[in-house]
Protein backbone atom coordinates (compact mmCIF):
# COMPACT_ATOMS: atom_id res chain seq x y z
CA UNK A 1 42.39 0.99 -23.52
CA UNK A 2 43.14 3.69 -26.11
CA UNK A 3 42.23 7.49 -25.22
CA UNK A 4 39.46 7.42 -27.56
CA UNK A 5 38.25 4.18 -26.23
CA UNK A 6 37.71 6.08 -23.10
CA UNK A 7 36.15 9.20 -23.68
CA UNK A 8 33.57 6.65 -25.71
CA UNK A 9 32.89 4.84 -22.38
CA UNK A 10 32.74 8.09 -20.34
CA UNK A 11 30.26 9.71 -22.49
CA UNK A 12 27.75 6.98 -22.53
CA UNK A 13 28.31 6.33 -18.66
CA UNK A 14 27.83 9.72 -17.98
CA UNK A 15 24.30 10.35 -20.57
CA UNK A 16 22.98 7.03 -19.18
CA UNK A 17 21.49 8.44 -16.43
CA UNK A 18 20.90 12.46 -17.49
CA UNK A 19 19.12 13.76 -14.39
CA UNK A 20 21.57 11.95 -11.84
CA UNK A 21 24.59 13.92 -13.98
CA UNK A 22 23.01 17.65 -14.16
CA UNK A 23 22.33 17.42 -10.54
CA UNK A 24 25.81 16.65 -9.82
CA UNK A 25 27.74 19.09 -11.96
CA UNK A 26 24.80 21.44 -10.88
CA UNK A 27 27.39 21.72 -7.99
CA UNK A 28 30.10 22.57 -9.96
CA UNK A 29 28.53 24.91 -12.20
CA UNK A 30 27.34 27.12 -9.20
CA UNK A 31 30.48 27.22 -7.34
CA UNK A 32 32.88 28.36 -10.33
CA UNK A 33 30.30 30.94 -11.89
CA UNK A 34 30.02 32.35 -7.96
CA UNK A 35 33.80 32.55 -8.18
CA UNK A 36 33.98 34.26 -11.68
CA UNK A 37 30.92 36.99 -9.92
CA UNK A 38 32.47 37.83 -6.99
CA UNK A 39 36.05 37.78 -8.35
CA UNK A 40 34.49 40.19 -11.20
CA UNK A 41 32.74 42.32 -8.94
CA UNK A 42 35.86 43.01 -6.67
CA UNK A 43 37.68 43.69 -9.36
CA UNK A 44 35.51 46.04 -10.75
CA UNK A 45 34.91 47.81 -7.76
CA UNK A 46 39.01 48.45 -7.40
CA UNK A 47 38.97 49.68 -10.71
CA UNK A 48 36.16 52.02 -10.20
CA UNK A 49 37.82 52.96 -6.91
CA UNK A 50 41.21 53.31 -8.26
CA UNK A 51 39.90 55.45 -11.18
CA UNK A 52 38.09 58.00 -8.75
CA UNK A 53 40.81 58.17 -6.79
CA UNK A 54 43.58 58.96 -10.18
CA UNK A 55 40.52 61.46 -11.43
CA UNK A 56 41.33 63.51 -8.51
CA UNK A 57 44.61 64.44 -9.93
CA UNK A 58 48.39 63.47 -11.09
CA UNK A 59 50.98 63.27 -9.14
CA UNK A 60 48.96 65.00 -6.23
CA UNK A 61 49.72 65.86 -2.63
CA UNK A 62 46.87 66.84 0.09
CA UNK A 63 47.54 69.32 2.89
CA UNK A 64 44.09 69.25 5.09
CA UNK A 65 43.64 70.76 8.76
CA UNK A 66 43.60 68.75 11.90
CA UNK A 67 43.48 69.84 15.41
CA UNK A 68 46.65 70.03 17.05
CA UNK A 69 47.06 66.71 19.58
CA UNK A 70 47.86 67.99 23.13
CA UNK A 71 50.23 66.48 25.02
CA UNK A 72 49.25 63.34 27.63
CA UNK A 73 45.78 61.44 26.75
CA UNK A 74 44.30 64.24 24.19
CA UNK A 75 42.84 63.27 20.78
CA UNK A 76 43.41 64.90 17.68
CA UNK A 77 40.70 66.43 16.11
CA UNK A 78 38.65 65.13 12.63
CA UNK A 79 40.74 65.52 9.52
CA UNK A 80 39.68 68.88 7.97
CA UNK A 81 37.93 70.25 10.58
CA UNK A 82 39.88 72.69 12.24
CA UNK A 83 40.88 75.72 10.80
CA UNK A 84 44.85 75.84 10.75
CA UNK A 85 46.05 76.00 7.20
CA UNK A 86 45.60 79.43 5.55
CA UNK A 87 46.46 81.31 2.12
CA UNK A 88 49.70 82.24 2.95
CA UNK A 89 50.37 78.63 3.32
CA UNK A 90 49.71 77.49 0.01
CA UNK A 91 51.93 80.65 -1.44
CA UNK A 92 54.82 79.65 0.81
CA UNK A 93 54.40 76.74 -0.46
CA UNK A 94 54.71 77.76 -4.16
CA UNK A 95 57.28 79.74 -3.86
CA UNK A 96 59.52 77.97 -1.30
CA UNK A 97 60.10 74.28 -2.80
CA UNK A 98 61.75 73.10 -5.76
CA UNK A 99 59.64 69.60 -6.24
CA UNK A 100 56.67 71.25 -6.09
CA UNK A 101 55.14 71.84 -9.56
CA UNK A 102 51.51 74.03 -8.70
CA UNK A 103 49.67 74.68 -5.79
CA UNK A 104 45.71 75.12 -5.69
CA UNK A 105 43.71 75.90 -2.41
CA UNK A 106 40.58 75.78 -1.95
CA UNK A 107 38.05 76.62 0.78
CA UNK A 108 35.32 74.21 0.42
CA UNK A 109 31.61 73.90 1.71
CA UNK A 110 28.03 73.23 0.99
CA UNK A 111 25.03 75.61 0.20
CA UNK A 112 22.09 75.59 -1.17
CA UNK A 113 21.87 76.92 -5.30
CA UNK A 114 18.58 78.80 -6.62
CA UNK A 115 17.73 79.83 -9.65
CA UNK A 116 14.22 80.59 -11.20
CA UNK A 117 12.29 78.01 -9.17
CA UNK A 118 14.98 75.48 -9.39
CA UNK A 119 17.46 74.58 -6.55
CA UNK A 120 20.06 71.86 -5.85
CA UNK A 121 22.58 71.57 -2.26
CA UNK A 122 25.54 71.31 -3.72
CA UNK A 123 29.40 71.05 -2.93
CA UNK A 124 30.70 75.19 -3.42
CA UNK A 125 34.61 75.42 -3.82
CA UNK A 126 36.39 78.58 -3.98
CA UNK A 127 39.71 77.77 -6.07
CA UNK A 128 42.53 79.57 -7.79
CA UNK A 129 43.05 79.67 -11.40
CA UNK A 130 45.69 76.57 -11.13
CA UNK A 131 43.13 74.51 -10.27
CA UNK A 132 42.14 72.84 -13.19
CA UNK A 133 45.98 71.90 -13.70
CA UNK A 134 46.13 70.36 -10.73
CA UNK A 135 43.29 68.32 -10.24
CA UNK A 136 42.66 67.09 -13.97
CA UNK A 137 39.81 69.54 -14.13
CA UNK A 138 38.66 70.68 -17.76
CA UNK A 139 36.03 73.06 -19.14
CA UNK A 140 33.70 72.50 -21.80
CA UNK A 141 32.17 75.80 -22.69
CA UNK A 142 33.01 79.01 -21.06
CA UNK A 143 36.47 79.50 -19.06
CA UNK A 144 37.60 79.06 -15.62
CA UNK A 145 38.27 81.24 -12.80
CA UNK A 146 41.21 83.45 -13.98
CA UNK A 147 43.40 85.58 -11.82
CA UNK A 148 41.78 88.85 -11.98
CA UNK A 149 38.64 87.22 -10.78
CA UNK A 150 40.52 86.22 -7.57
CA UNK A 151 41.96 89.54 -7.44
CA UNK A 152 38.54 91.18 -7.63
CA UNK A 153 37.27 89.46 -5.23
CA UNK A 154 34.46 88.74 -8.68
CA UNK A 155 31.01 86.35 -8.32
CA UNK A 156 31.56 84.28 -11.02
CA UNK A 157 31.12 80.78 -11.50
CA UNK A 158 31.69 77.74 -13.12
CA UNK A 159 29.43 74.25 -12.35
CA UNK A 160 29.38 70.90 -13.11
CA UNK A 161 27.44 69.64 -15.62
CA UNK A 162 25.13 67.65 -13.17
CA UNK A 163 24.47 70.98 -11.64
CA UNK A 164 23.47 72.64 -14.91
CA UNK A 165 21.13 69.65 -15.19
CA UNK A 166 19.45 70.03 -11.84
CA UNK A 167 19.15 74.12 -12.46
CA UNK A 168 18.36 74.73 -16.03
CA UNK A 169 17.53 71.22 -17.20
CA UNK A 170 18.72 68.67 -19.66
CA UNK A 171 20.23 70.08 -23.09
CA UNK A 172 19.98 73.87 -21.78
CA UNK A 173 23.19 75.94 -21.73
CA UNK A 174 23.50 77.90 -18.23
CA UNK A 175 26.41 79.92 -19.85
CA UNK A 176 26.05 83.63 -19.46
CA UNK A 177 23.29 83.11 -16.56
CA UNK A 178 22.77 84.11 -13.54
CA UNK A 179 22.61 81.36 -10.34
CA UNK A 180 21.74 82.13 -6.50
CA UNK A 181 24.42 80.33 -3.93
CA UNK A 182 23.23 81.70 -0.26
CA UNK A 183 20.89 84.10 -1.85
CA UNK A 184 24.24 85.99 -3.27
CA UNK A 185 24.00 86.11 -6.90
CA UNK A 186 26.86 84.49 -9.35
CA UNK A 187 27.08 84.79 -12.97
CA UNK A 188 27.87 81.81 -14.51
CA UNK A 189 31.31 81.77 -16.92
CA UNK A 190 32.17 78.31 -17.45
CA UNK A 191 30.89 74.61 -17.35
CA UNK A 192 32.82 72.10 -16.79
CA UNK A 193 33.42 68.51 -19.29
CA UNK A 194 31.75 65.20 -17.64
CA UNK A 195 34.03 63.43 -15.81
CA UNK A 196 31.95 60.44 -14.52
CA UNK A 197 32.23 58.56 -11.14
CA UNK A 198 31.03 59.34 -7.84
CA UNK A 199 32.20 59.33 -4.34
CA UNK A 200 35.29 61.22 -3.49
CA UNK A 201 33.41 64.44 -4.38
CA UNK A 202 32.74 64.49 -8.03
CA UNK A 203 33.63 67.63 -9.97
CA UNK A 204 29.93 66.77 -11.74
CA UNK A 205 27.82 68.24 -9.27
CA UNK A 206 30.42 70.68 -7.70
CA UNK A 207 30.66 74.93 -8.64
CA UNK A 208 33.91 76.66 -8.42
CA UNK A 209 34.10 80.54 -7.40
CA UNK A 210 37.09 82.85 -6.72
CA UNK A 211 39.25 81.43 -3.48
CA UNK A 212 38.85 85.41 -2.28
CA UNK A 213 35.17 85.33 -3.21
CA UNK A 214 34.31 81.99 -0.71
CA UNK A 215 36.49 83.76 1.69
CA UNK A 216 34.90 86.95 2.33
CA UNK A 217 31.06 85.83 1.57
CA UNK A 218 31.26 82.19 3.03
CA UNK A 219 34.00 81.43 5.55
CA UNK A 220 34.71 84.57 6.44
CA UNK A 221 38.41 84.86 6.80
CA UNK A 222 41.78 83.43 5.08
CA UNK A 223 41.85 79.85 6.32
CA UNK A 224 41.39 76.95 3.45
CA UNK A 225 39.98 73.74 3.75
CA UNK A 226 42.59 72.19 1.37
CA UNK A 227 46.13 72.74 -0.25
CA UNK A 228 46.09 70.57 -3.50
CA UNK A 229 50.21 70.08 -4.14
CA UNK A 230 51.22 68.75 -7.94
CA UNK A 231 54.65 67.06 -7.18
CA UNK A 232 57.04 67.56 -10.29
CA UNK A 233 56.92 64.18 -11.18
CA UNK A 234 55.74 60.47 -9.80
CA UNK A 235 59.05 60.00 -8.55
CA UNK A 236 59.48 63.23 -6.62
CA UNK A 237 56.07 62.88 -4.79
CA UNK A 238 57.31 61.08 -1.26
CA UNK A 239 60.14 63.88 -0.86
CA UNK A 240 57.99 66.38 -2.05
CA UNK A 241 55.70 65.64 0.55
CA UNK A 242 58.26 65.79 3.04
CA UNK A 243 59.47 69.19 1.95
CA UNK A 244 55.78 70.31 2.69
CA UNK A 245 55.68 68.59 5.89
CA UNK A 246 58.59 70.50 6.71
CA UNK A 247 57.51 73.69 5.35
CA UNK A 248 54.67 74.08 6.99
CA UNK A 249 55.40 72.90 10.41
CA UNK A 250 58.02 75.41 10.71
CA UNK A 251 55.56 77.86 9.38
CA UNK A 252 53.66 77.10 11.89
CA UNK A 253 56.01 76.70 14.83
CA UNK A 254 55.88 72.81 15.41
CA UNK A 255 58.70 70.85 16.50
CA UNK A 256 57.04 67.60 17.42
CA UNK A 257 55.85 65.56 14.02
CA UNK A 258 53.07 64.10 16.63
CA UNK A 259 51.69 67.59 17.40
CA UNK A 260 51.62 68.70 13.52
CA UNK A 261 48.06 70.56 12.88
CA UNK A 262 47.98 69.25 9.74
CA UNK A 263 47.72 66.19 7.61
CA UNK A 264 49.61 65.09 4.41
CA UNK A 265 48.24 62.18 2.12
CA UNK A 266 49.89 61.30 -1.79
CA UNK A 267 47.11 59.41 -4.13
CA UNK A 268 49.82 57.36 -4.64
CA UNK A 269 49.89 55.70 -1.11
CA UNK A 270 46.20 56.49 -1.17
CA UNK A 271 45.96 53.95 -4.35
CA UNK A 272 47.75 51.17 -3.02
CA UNK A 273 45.98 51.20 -0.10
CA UNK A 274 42.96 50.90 -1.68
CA UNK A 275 44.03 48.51 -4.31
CA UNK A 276 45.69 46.28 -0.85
CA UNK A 277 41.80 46.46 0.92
CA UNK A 278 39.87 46.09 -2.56
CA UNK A 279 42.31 42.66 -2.96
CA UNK A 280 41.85 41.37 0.33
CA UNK A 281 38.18 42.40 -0.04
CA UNK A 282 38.40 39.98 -3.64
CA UNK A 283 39.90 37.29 -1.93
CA UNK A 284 37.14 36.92 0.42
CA UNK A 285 34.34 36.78 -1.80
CA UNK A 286 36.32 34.49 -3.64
CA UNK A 287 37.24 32.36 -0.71
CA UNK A 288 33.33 32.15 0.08
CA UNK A 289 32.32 30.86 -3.16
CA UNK A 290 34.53 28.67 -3.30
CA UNK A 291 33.17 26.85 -0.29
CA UNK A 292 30.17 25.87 -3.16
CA UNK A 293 33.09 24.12 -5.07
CA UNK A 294 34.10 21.63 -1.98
CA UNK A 295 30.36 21.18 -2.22
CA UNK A 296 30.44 19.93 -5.33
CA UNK A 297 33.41 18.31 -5.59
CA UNK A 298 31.74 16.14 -2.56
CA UNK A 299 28.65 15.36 -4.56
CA UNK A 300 30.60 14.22 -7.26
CA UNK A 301 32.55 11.89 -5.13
CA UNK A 302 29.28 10.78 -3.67
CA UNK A 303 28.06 10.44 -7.03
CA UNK A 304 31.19 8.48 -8.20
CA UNK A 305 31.26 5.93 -5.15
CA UNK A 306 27.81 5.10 -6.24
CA UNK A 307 28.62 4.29 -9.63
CA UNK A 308 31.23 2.22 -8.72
CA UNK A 309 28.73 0.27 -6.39
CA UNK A 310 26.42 -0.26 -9.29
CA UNK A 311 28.70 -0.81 -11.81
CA UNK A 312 30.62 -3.64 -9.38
CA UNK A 313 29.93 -6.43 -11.80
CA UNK A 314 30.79 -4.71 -15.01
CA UNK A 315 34.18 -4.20 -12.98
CA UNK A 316 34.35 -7.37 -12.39
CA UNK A 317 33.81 -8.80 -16.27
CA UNK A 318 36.14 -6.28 -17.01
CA UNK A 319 39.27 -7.71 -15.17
CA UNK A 320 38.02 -10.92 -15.89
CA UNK A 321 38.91 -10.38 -19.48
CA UNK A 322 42.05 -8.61 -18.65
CA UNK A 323 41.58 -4.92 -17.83
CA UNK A 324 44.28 -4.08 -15.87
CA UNK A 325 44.16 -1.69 -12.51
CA UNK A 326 45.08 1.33 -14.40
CA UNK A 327 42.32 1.14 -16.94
CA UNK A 328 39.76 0.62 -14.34
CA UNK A 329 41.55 3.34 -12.38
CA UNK A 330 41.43 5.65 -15.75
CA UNK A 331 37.95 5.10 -16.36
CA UNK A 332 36.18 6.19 -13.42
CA UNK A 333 38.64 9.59 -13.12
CA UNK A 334 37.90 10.46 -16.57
CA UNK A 335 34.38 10.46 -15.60
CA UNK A 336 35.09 12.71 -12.87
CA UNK A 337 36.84 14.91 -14.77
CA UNK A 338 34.82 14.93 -17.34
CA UNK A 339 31.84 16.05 -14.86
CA UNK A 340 34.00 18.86 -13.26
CA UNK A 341 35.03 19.82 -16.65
CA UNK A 342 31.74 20.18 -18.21
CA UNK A 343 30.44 21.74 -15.00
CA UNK A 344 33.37 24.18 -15.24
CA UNK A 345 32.82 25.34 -19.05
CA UNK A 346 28.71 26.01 -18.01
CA UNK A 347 30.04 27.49 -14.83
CA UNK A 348 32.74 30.52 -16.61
CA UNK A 349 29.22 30.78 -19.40
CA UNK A 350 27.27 31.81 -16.50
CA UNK A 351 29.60 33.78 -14.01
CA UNK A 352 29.85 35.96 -17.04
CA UNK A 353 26.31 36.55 -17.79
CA UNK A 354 26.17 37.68 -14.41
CA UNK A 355 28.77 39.88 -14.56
CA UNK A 356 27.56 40.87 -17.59
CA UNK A 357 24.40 41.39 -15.93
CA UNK A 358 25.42 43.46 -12.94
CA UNK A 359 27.31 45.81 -15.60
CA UNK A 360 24.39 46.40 -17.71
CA UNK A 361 22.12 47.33 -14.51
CA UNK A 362 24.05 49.92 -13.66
CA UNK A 363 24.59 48.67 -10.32
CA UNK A 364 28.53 48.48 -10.67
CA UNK A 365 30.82 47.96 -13.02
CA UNK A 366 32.78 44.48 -13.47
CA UNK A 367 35.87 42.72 -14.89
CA UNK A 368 36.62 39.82 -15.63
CA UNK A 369 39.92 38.53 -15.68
CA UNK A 370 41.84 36.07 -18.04
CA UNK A 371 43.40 35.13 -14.57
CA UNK A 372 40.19 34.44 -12.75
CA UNK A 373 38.91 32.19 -15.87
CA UNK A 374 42.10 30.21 -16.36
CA UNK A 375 41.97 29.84 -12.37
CA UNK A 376 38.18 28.45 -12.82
CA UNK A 377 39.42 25.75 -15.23
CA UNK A 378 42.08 25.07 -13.31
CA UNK A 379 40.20 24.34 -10.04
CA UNK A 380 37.31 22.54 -11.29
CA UNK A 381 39.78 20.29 -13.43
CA UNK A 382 41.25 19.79 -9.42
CA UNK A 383 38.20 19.14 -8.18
CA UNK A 384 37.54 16.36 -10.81
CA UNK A 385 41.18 14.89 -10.11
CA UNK A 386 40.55 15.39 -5.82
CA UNK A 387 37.26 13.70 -5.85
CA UNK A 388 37.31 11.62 -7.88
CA UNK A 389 41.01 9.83 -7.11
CA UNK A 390 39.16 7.85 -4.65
CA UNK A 391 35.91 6.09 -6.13
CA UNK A 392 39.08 5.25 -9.30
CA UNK A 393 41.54 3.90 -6.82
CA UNK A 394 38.22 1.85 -4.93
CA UNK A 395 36.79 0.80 -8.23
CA UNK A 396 40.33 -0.79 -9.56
CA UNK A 397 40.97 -2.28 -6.44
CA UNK A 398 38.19 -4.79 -6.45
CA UNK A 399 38.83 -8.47 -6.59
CA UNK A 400 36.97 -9.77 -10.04
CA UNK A 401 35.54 -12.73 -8.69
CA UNK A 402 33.96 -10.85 -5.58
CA UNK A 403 32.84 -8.40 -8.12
CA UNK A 404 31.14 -10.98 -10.33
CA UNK A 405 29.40 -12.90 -7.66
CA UNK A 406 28.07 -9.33 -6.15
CA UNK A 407 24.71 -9.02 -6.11
């Protein structure tokens, strides 16, 4: 039989009985457009983490506080709970290491914002003027906190853009006004370009003030919540975290690593272990849509032995007139893959809508992957070679004169 001889005989087996063949690559269809979802929505959701995380800023080191472990069965305390890093810190820092490009501390803390009937509870940070440097920060309208306004100990501000929402209201400038944080009074010098994203405290719906201002009006003395550190350079960052690691514990009189009162984390190593959870996370969802495939790939077997049973004296007439074992064979696996293949092409049309779908809601964003569709194609064509190898090999096997005389 030619190629074209068999496609023929595939298509009509295949439209003979319509209803039988849609409920079998129904299967098929459900399990690779489940794949192409979940695959898409893990994917998305690393990029979305991934791009939160790098928003934070380049090449970026950070110092927080943590309860010094005592010695025997203690526990160390929450990250950034403790009060044990300080202003003097982050200028030893600065001025101590070579790999170390900018420094920006910042005491950090919630309150409650008022202004003319409006309010919002919002993240407050007191910063430094190399701030913005350091954590990919930019202003829109206005300027930042400068120097001098440290120096002065000055109640300035500059907010997010979701802030100015909540307090003045959509398409109204809150430049040059005047905002309440903890019933002290701030005027307003600078507001801050859209970033996007969420989670991971977005600069959006955060105000900055003077590091010396949040010091003497909010936590009361010179300790800092945070020490942002901008490496020189990608490469630099792991020894440049070591240097810091170093710094600071003899700063701080610690000869034990285990008894540090600190903690150290690079974005970097932050990144890939998200990116190594987010995968494995991925994998999963894949691995449990894919069950639907095997469930498919069953029915079409099912459906496949059953043809072979009803088509037993066709088989039979067939050999008769000398179709060999391979064309018999041939036949009934084109059919399969045929099913698997069609199934496959619906199944990729619809995974997509739905990721599609899920992006336009709102909900999260996906992507879809070349990989993931190539991979689709690949394992329903599988599927139609697995499951159907059997019902081909059973069908070419049968003796034509038992086939003929079957009833």
């Amino acid at each position: 039989m030619t190629t074209i001889d068999i496609l023929e005989e595939t298509y009509a087996s295949l439209t003979a009985n319509k209803v039988r063949t849609g409920l079998t690559m129904l299967g098929i269809i459900i399990g690779i457009s489940s794949v192409i979802a979940m695959v898409s929505i893990g994917q998305g959701a690393q990029a979305s983490i991934e791009s939160n995380i790098s928003s934070m800023g380049s090449d970026l080191i950070i110092v927080q506080p943590g309860a010094p472990r005592t010695q025997g069965a203690g526990v160390q305390g929450a990250r950034g709970n403790a009060k044990t890093l300080t202003q003097d810190d982050a200028t030893a820092i600065a001025k101590n290491l070579t790999l170390v490009k900018a420094v920006a501390p910042e005491i950090s803390t919630r309150a409650q914002v008022t202004t003319r009937g409006m309010n919002t509870n919002t993240t407050v940070d007191g910063v430094t003027s190399s701030y913005p440097a350091v954590k990919n920060l930019q202003v829109d309208q206005g300027s930042f906190i400068t120097d001098q306004n440290t120096k002065s100990f000055s109640k300035v501000a500059v907010i997010g853009p979701t802030v100015q929402t909540d307090l003045f209201g959509e398409g109204v400038s809150a430049l040059g006004k005047t905002i309440r944080i903890k019933s002290i009074e701030f005027k307003v010098i600078g507001i801050t370009k859209l970033k996007g994203g969420s989670g991971f405290g977005s600069t959006d719906e955060m105000i900055f003030i003077p590091l010396t201002t949040a010091g003497r009006y909010f936590s009361g003395d010179q300790y800092v919540t945070t020490i942002n550190v901008q490496a020189i350079d990608t490469a630099s960052m792991k020894e440049a975290q070591q240097q810091v690691t170093d710094l600071l514990m003899t700063r701080h009189h610690i000869t034990d690593s285990t008894l540090a009162d600190f903690n150290t984390m690079n974005l970097a190593d932050l990144v890939s272990t998200v990116s190594s959870v987010t995968g494995t996370f991925t994998l999963l969802l894949a691995a449990i849509a894919g069950i639907s495939l095997v469930v498919g790939g069953i029915g079409i077997m099912n459906m496949m032995l059953t043809t072979v049973t009803e088509r037993t004296k066709e088989i039979g007439l067939r050999k008769s007139v000398g179709a060999k074992k391979k064309d018999i064979s041939l036949q009934f696996l084109a059919e399969a893959v045929m099913l698997t293949f069609s199934g496959g092409v619906i199944g990729v049309a619809l995974g997509w809508l739905i990721a599609y779908g899920i992006s336009a809601t709102g909900i999260l964003q996906t992507s879809i992957s070349l990989s993931s569709v190539l991979l689709a194609f690949g394992v329903s064509a599988g599927i139609g070679i697995l499951f159907g190898y059997y019902p081909a090999t059973r069908a070419a096997a049968l003796n034509p004169i038992d086939a003929l005389r079957y009833e």
